[in-house]
Each structure stands twice: as structure tokens, then as C-alpha cells.
C-alpha atoms as a PDB file:
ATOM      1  CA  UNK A   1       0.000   0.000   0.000  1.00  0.00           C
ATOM      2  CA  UNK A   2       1.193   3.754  -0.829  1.00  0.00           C
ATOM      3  CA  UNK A   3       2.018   5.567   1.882  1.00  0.00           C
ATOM      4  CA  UNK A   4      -0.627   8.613   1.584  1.00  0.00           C
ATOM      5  CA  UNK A   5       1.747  10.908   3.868  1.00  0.00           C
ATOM      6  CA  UNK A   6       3.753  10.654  -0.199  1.00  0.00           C
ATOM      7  CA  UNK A   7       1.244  10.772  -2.202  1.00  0.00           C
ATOM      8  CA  UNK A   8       1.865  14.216  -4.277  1.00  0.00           C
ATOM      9  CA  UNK A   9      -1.686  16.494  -5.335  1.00  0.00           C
ATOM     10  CA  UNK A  10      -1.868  16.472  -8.918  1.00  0.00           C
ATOM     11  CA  UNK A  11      -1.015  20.037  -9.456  1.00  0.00           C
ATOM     12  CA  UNK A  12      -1.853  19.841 -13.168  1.00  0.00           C
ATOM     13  CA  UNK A  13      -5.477  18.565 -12.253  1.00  0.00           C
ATOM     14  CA  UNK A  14      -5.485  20.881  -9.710  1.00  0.00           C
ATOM     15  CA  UNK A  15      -5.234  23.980 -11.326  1.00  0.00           C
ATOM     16  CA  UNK A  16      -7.382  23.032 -14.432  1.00  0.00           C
ATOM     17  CA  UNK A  17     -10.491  22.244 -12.066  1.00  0.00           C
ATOM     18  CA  UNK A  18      -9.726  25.576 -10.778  1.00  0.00           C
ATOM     19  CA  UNK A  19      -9.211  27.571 -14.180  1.00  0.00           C
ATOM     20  CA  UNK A  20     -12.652  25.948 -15.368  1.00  0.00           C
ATOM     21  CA  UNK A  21     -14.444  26.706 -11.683  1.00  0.00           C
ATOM     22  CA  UNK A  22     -13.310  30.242 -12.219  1.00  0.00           C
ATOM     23  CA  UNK A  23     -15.071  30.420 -15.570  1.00  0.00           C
ATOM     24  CA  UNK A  24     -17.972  29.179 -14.257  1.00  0.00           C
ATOM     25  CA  UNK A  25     -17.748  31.980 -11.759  1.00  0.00           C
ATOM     26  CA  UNK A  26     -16.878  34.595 -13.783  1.00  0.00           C
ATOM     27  CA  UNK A  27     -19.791  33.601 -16.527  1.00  0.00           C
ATOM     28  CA  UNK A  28     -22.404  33.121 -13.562  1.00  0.00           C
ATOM     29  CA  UNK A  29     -21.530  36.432 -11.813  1.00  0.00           C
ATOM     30  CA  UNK A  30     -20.633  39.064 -14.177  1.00  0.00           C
ATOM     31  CA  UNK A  31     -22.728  38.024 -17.390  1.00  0.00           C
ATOM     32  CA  UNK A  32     -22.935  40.869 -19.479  1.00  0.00           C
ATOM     33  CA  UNK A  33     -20.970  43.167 -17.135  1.00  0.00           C
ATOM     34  CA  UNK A  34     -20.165  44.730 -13.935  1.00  0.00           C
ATOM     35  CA  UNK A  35     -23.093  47.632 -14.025  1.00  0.00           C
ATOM     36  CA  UNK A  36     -22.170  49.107 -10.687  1.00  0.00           C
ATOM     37  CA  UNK A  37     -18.620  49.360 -11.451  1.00  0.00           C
ATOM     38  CA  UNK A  38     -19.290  50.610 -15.126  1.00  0.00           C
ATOM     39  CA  UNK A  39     -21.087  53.300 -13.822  1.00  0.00           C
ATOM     40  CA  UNK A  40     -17.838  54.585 -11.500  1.00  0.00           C
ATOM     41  CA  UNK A  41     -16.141  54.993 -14.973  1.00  0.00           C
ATOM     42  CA  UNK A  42     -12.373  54.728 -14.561  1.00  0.00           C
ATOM     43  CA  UNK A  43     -11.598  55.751 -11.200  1.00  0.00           C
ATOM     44  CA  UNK A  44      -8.060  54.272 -11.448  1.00  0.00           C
ATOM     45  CA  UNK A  45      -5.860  51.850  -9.298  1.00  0.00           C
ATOM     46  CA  UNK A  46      -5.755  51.202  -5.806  1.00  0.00           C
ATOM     47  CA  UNK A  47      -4.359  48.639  -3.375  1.00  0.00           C
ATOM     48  CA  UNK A  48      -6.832  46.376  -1.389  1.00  0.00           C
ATOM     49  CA  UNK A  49      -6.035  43.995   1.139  1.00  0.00           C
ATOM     50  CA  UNK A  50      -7.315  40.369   2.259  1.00  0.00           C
ATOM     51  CA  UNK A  51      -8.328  39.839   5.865  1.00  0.00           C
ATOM     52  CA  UNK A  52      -9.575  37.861   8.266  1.00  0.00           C
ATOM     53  CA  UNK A  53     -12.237  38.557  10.447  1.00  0.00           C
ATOM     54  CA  UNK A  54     -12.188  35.329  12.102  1.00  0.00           C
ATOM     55  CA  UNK A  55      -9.548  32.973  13.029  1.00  0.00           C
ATOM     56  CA  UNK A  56      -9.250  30.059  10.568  1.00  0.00           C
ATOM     57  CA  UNK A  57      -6.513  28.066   8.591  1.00  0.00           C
ATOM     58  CA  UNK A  58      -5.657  29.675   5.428  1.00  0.00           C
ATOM     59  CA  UNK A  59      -6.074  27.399   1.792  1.00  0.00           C
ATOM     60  CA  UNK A  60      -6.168  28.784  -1.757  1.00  0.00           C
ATOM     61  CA  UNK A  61      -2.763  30.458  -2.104  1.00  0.00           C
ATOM     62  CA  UNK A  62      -1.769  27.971  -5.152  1.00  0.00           C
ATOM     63  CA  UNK A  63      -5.197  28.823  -6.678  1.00  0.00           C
ATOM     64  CA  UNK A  64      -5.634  32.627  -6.187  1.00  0.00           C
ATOM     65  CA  UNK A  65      -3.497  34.156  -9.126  1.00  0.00           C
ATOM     66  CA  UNK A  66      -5.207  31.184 -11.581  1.00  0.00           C
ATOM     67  CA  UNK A  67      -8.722  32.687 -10.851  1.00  0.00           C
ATOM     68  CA  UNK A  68      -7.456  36.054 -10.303  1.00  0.00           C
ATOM     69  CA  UNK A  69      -6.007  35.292 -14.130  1.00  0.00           C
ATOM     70  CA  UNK A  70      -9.490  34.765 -15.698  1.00  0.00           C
ATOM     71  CA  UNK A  71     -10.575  38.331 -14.681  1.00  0.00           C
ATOM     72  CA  UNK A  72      -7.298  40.388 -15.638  1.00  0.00           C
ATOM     73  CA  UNK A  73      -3.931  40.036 -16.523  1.00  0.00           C
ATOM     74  CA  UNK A  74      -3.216  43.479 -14.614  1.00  0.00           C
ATOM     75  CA  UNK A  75      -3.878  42.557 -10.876  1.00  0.00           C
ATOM     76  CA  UNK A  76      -0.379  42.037  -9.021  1.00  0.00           C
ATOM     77  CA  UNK A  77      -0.988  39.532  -6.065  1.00  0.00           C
ATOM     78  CA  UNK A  78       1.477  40.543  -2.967  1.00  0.00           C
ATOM     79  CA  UNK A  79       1.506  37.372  -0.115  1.00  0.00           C
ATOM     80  CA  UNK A  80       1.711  38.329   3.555  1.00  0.00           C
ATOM     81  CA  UNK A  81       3.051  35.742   6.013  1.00  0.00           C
ATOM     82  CA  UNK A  82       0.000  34.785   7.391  1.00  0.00           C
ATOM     83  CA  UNK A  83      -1.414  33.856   3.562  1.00  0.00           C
ATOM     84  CA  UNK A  84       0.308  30.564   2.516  1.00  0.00           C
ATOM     85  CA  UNK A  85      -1.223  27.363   2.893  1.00  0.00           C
ATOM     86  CA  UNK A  86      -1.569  25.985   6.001  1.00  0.00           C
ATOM     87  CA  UNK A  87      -0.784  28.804   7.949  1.00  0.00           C
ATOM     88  CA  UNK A  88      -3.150  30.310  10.785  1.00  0.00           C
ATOM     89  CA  UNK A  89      -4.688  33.145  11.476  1.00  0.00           C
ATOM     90  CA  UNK A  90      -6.698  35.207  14.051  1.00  0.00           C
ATOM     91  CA  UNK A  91      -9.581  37.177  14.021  1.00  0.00           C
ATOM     92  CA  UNK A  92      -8.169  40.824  13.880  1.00  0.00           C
ATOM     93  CA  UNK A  93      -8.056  41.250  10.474  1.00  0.00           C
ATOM     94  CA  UNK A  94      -4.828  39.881  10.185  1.00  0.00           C
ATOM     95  CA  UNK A  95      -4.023  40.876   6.272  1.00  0.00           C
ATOM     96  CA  UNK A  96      -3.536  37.616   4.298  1.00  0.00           C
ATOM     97  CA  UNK A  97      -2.952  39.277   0.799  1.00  0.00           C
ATOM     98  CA  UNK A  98      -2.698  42.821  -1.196  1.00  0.00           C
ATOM     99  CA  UNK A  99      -3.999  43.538  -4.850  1.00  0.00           C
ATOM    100  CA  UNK A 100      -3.062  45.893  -6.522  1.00  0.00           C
ATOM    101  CA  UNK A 101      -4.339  46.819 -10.043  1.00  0.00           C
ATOM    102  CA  UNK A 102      -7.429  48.628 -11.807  1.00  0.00           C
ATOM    103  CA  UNK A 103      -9.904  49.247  -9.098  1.00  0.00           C
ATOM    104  CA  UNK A 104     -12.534  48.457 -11.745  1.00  0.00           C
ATOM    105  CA  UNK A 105     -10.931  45.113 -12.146  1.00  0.00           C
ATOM    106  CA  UNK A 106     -10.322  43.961  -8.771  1.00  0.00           C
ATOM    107  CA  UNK A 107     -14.137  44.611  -7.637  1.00  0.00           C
ATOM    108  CA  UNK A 108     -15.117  42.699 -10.488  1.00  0.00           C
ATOM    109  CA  UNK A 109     -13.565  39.199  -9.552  1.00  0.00           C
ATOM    110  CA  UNK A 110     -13.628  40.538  -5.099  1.00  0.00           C
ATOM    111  CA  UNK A 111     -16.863  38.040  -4.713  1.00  0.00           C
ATOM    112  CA  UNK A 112     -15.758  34.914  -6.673  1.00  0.00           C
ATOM    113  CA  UNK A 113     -11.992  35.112  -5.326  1.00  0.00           C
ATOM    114  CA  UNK A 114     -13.713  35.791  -1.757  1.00  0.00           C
ATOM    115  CA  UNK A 115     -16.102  32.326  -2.280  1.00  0.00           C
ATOM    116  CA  UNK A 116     -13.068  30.383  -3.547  1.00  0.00           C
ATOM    117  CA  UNK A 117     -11.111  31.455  -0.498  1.00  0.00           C
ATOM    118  CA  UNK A 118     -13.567  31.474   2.473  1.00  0.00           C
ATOM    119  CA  UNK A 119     -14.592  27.695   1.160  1.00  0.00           C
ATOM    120  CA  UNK A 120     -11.337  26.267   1.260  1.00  0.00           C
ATOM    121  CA  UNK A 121     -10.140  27.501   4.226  1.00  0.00           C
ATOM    122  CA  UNK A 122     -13.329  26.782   5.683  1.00  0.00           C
ATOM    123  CA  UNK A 123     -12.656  23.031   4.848  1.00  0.00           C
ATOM    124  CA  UNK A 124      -8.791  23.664   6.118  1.00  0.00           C
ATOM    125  CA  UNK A 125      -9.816  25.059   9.193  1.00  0.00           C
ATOM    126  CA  UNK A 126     -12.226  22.449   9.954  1.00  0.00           C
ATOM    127  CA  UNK A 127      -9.358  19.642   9.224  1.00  0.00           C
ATOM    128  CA  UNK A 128      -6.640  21.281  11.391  1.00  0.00           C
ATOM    129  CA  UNK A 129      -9.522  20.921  14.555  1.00  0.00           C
ATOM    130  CA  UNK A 130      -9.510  17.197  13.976  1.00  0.00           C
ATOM    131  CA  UNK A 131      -5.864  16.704  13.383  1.00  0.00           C
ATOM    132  CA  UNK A 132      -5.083  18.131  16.415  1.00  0.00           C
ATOM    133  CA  UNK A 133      -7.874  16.190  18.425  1.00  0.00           C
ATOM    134  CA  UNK A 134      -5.764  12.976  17.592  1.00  0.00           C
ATOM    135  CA  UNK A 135      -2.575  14.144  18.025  1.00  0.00           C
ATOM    136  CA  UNK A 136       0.089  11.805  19.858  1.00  0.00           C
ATOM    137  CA  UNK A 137      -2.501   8.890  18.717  1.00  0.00           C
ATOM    138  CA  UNK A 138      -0.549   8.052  15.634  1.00  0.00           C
ATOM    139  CA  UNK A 139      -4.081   8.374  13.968  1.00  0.00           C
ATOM    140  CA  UNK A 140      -4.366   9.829  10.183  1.00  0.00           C
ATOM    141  CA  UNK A 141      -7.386  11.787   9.690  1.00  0.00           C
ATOM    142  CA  UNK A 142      -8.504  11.032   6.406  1.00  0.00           C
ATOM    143  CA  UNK A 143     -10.841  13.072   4.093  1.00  0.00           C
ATOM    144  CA  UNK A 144     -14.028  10.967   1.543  1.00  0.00           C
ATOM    145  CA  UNK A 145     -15.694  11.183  -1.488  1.00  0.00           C
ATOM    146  CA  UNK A 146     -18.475  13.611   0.062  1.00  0.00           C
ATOM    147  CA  UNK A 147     -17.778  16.178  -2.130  1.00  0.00           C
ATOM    148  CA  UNK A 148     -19.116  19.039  -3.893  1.00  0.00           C
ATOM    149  CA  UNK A 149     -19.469  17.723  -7.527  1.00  0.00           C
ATOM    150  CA  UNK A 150     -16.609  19.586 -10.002  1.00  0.00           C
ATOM    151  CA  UNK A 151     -14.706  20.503  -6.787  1.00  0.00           C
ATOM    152  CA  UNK A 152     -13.201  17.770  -5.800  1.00  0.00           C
ATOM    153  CA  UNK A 153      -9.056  18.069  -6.377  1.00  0.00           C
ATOM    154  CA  UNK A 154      -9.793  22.086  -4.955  1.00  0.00           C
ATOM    155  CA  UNK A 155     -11.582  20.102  -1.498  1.00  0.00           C
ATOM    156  CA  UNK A 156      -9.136  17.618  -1.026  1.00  0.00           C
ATOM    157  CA  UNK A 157      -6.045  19.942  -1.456  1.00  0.00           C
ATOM    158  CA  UNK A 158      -7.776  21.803   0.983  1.00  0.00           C
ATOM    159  CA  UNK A 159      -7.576  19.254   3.304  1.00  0.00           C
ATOM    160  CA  UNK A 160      -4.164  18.895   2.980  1.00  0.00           C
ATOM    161  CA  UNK A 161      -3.737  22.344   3.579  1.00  0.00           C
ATOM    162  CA  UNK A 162      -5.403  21.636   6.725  1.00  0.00           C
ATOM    163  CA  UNK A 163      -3.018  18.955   8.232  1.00  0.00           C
ATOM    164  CA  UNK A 164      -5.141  16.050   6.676  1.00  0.00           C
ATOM    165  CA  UNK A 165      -4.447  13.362   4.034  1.00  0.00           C
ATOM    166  CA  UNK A 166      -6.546  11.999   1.174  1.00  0.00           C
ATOM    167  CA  UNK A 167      -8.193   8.846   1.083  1.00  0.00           C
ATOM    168  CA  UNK A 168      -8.683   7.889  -2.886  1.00  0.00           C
ATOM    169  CA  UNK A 169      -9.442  10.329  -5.301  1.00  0.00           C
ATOM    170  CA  UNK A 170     -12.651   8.661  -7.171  1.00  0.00           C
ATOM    171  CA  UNK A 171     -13.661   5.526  -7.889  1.00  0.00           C
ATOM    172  CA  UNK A 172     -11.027   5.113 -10.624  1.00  0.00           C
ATOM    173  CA  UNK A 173      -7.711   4.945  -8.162  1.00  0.00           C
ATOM    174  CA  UNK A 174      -7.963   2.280  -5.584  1.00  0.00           C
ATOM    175  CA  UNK A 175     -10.174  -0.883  -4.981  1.00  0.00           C
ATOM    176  CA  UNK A 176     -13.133  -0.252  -1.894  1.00  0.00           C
ATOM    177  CA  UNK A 177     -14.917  -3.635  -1.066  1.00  0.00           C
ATOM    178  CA  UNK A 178     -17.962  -2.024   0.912  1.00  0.00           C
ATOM    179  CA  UNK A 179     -20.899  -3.334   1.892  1.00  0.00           C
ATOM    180  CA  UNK A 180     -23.124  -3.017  -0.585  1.00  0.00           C
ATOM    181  CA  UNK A 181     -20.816  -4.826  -3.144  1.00  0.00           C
ATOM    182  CA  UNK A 182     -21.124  -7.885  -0.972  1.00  0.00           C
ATOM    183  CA  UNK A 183     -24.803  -8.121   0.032  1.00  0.00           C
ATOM    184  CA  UNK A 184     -25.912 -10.359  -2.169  1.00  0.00           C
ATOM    185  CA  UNK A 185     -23.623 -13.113  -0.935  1.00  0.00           C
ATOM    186  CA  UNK A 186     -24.149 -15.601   1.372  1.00  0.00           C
ATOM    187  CA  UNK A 187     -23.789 -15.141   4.619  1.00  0.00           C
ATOM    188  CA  UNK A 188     -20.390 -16.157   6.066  1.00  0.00           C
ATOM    189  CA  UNK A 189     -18.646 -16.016   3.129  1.00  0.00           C
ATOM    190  CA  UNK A 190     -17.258 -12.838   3.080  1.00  0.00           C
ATOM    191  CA  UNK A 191     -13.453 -13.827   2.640  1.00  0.00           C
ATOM    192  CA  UNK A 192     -14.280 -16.239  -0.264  1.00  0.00           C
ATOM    193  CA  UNK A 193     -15.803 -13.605  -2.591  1.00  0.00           C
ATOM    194  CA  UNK A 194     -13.599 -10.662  -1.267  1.00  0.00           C
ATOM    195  CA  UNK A 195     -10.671 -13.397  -2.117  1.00  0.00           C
ATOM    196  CA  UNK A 196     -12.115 -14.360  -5.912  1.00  0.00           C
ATOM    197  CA  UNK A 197     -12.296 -10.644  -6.236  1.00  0.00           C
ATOM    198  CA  UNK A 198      -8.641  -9.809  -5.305  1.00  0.00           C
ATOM    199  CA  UNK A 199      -7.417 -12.340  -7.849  1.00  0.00           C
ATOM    200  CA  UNK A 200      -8.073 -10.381 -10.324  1.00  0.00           C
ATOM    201  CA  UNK A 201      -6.766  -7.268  -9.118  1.00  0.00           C
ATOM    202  CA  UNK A 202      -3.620  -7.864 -10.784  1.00  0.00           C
ATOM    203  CA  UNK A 203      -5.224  -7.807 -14.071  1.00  0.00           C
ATOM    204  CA  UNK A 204      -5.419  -3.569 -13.595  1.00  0.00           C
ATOM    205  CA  UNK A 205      -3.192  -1.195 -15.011  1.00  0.00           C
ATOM    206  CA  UNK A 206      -1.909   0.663 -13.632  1.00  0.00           C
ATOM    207  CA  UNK A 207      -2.950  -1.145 -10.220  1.00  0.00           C
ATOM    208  CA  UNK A 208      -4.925   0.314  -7.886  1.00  0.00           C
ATOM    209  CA  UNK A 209      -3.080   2.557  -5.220  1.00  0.00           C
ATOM    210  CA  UNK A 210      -4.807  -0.090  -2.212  1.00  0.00           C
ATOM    211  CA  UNK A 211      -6.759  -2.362  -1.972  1.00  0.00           C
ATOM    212  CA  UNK A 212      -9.504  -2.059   1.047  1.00  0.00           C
ATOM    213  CA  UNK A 213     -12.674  -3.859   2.206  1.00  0.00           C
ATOM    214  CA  UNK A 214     -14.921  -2.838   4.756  1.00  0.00           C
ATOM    215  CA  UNK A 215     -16.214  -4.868   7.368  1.00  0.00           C
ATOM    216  CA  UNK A 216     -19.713  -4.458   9.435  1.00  0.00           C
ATOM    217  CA  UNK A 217     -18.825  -6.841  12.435  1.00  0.00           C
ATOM    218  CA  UNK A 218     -16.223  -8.275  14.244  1.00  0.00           C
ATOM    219  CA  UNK A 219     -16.524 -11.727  12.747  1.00  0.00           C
ATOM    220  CA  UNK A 220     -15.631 -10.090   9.445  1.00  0.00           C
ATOM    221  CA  UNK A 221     -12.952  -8.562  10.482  1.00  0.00           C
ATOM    222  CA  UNK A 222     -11.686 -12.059  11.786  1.00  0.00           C
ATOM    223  CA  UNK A 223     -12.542 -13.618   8.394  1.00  0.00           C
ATOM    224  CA  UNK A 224     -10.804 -10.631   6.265  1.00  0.00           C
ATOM    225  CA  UNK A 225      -7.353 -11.037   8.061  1.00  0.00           C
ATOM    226  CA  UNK A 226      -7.070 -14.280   6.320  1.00  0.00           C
ATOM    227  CA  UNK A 227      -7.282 -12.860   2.992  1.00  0.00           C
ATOM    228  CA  UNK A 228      -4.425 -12.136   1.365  1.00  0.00           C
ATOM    229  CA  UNK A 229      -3.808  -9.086  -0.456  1.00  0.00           C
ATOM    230  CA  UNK A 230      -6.126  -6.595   1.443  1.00  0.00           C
ATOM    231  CA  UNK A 231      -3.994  -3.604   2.470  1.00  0.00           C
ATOM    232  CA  UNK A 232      -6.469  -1.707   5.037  1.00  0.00           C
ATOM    233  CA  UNK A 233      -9.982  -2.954   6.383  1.00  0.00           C
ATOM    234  CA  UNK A 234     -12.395  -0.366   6.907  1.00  0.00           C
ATOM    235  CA  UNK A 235     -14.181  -0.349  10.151  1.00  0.00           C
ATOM    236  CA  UNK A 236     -17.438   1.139   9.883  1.00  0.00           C
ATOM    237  CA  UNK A 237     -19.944   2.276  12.676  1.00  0.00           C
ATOM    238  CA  UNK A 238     -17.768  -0.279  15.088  1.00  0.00           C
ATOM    239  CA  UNK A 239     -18.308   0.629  18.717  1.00  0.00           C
ATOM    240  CA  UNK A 240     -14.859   1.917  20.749  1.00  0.00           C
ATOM    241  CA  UNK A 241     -14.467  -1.638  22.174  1.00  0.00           C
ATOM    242  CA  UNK A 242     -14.773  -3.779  18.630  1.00  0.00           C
ATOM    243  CA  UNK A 243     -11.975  -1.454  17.531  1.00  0.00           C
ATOM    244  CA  UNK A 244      -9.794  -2.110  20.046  1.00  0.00           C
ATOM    245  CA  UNK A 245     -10.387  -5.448  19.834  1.00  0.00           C
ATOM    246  CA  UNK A 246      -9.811  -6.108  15.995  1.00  0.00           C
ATOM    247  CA  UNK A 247      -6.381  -3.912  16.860  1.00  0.00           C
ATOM    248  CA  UNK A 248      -5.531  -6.600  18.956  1.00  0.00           C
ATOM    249  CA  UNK A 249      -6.531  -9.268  17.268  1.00  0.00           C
ATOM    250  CA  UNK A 250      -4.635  -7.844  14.488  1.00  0.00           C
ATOM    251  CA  UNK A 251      -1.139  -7.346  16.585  1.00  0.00           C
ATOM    252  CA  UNK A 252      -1.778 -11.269  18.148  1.00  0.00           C
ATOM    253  CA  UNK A 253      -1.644 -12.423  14.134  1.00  0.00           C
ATOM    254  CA  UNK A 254       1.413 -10.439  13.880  1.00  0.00           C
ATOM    255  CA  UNK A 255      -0.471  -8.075  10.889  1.00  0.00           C
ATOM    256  CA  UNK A 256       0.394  -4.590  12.099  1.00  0.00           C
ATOM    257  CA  UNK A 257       2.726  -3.770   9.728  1.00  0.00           C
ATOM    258  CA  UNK A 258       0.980  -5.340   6.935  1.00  0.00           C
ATOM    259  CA  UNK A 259      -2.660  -4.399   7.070  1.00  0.00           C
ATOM    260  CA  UNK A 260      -4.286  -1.546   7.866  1.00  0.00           C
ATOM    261  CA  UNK A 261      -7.140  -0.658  10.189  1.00  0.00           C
ATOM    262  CA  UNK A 262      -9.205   2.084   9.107  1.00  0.00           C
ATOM    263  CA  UNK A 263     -12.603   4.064  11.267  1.00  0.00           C
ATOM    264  CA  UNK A 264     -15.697   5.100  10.007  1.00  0.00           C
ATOM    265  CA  UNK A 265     -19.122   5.986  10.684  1.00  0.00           C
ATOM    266  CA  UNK A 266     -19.899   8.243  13.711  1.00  0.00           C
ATOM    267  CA  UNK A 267     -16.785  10.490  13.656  1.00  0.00           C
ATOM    268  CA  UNK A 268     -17.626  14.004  15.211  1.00  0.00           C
ATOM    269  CA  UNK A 269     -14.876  16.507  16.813  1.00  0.00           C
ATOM    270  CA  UNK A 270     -15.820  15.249  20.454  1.00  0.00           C
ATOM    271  CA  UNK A 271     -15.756  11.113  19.207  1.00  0.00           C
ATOM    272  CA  UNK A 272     -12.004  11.422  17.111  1.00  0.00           C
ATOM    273  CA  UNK A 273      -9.968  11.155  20.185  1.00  0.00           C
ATOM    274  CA  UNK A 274     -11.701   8.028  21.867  1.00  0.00           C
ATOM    275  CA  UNK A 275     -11.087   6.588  18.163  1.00  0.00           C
ATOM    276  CA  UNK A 276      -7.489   7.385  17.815  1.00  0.00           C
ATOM    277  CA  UNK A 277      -6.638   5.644  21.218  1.00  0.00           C
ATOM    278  CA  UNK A 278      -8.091   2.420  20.204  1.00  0.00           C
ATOM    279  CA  UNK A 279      -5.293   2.183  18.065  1.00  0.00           C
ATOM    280  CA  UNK A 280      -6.667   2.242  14.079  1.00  0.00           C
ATOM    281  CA  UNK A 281      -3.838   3.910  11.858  1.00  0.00           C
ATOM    282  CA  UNK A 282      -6.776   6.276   9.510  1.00  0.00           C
ATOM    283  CA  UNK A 283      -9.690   7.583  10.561  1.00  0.00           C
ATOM    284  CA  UNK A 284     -11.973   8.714   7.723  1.00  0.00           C
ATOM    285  CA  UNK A 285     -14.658  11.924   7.716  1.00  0.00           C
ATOM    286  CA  UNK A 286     -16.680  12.649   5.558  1.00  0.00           C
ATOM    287  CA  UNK A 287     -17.829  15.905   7.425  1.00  0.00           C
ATOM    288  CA  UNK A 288     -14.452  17.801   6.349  1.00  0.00           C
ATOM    289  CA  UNK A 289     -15.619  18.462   2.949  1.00  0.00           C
ATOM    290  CA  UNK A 290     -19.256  17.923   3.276  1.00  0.00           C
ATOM    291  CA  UNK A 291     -20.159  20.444   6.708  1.00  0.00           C
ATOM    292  CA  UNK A 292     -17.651  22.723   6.607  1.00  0.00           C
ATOM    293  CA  UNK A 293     -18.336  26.124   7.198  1.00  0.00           C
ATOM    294  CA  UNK A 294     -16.785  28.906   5.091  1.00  0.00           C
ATOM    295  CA  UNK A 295     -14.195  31.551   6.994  1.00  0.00           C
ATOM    296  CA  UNK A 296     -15.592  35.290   6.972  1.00  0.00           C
ATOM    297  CA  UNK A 297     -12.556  36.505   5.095  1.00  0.00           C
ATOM    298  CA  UNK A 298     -12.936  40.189   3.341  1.00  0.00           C
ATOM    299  CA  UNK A 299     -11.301  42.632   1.010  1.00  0.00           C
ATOM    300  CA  UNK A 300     -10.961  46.399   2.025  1.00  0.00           C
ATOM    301  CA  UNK A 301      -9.522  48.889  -0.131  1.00  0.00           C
ATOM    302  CA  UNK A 302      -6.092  50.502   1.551  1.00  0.00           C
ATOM    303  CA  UNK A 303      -5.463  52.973  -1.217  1.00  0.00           C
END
């Protein structure tokens, strides 16, 4: 199994999501112009500054000039310390970023920068609160596939801005035997299907970053750890005590280093830390991408 502490963002991906977001933005908010602004005429440039009116974990630096871009070529983009990924910030308007460039321009793409921003660092902010819930566990908070449709390289970088790492991009990356893939079968023979199925894993190309299968009860868990070829085992809606007891079981078949023992299901900010100390390596929630609330995050003209 990859490592997912290496696994790079696709940075090409990345910023062509974003370049074709930004149209989207553009097209949907200034149609066939910026009246208000038209009607100022040209008043000129001016410098305005990004800030924060609430603390928060910043995301979006590697995207800002790209959507900035689809707007104007003549908008300069000046970093502060507090604006690169990652980084926090409080809630005294702690200035994140200057533009500088037609003031026409710059009012014209304020709202669609500001939504790009405020959403990612919302989701970065939110990520950063579990990571450090589980810290000194040895836990990996882990983000889903509960994402906003046509955002999802912008959401997941976002929770890497935030301290997090990414479970598989789509569907198309990795192999995820869940529940519903196996209902039809017989019950009790969980580890013969999952096993007829990993046989012909090697038959993809390229293969599939991991393999995984989830398990709904303890005595699946004791059937999967049989199978060879599974890299992580999902656990999902297990209660505290059936984790720590497939971690053991795991560590008594001498499996720790080899498989994988993922949470799920039932993950809040007050459950993460009784999770972590059962002993799973990845915890997975969904409610980074899919709750998180956007960071108030505003642009004032300085000059």
C-alpha cells in the first residue's frame, strides 16, 4: 500500500479544475458586465487587502493568481506571512494578501476570489480541529468522497492544507470492497468472494493505489485477516471496544505492519480522540468536505 503521507496532489489537475471553476464563476456572476462598477467609470488603481475577520486556517494560495487570471492580466498579487497554505490566522483582520491593479478590475472578480477562499479555508480550518484532536494517537485523519461535484481536487487539497491526508481520489484509483458490493452473498462467506475478487486485481493497469474492504462486524474482520492481499480494512460504525479489539486481534496475528485498520461511521470533533486511542492507523470523515463552514474573510480597499 502507498504511503498517503507521499502521495503528491496532482497540481496539473489541480489547477485546471480551478481555471474551469473560475469560468464558471466569472460567466455566472458578471454576465454581461459589472453595471455598478461601469457606472464609477475609470476611477483608477488602488491597493486592497485580504483579511480575516475570524480565526481560521488559510487554503487557496496555489489557486488565487489562476482565478485572479481569468478576470485580468493586470492585478499584481502581494503574499503576507499569514497567507500561505496551512498557515493560521486570528480574528483581527490579520491581512492575508494585497492587490493591486485597476480598481474596476479587482471589484469585479472581489466576490468569486472571496467564495473560492472562504470555502477552502473553511474546509482547512475544519481539518486542522480534527488533526489536532488525535494528536500523539498516531491516527491519520482522512478526508471521503463527500464532495461538492466539479470541486473535488480544490476540497481535497484543501484538506491537505489543513493537516489532513486523502483517502482515494474517485472511484477510478484504488479498490473499496464495501458493503453493498457484498450483500448479495451468502452469509459467512465474506473472505471467499472478497478473495475471488482480489485475484483479479492484478489484471489492472496501472494497479490500484490499495486495496480495502470494509467490514460491518467483528466476525468479518476475523474472516478478512485471512485474505491475502487486502492492504487496510475499513471499520465502519464499530463501537470503541470492537476497535480495540480487531487492533488486537490484528497485533496477536502479527499483521500490524501489513494491514491496515481504518474508522468510520460516527466520527464528530468530540468522538475522534476516543477513536485514535483504540489504536486504528486512519480515521476517515466525511464531514471535512461535506459540513464545513466557510471563513468570513474580506477585502478592504487601503489605497
Amino acid at each position: 500500500m502507498t504511503d498517503r503521507s507521499l502521495i503528491p496532489i496532482d497540481q496539473t489537475a489541480l489547477i485546471e479544475q480551478t481555471r474551469t471553476l473560475a469560468r464558471m464563476g466569472k460567466e455566472e456572476d458578471l454576465g454581461r458586465g459589472d453595471l455598478t462598477s461601469d457606472l464609477l467609470g475609470d476611477p483608477g488603481n488602488g491597493v486592497f487587502r485580504l483579511i480575516s475577520k475570524e480565526s481560521g486556517v488559510f487554503a487557496g494560495r496555489e489557486l488565487a493568481e489562476t482565478i485572479v487570471a481569468e478576470y485580468a492580466t493586470d492585478i499584481a498579487l502581494s503574499w503576507k506571512p499569514a497567507g500561505v497554505d496551512g498557515g493560521e490566522f486570528g480574528s483581527d483582520h490579520t491581512s492575508l494578501l494585497e492587490l493591486s491593479g485597476p480598481v474596476n478590475s479587482i471589484l469585479t472578480v472581489e466576490r468569486v476570489l472571496l467564495n473560492f477562499l472562504q470555502r477552502l479555508s473553511g474546509i482547512a480550518t475544519k481539518t486542522r480541529r480534527f488533526v489536532i484532536a488525535v494528536e500523539g494517537s498516531g491516527a491519520v485523519i482522512l478526508d471521503t468522497r463527500k464532495t461538492t461535484p466539479g470541486w473535488r481536487h480544490l476540497e481535497k487539497y484543501a484538506v491537505r492544507c489543513g493537516g489532513g491526508q486523502n483517502h482515494r481520489m474517485g472511484l477510478h484509483d484504488a479498490v473499496l470492497i464495501k458493503d453493498n458490493h457484498l450483500a448479495s452473498q451468502p452469509t459467512g462467506q465474506t473472505s471467499a468472494v472478497v478473495f475471488d475478487m482480489l485475484n483479479r486485481v492484478g489484471a489492472i493497469d496501472p494497479p490500484p493505489r490499495f486495496v480495502e474492504v470494509e467490514a460491518d462486524n467483528f466476525e468479518q474482520v476475523r474472516q478478512l485477516f485471512n485474505v491475502v492481499g487486502i492492504d487496510v480494512i475499513l471499520l465502519d460504525n464499530f463501537s470503541l471496544d470492537d476497535m480495540r479489539e480487531a487492533v488486537a486481534l490484528r497485533a496477536s496475528l502479527n499483521l500490524s505492519e501489513k494491514v491496515k485498520l481504518e474508522a468510520s461511521g460516527g466520527v464528530n470533533i468530540d468522538t475522534v480522540s476516543d477513536i485514535a486511542k483504540t489504536g486504528v492507523d486512519y480515521i476517515s470523515v466525511g464531514a471535512l468536505t461535506h459540513s464545513a463552514t466557510a471563513v468570513d474573510l474580506s477585502l478592504e480597499r487601503i489605497k
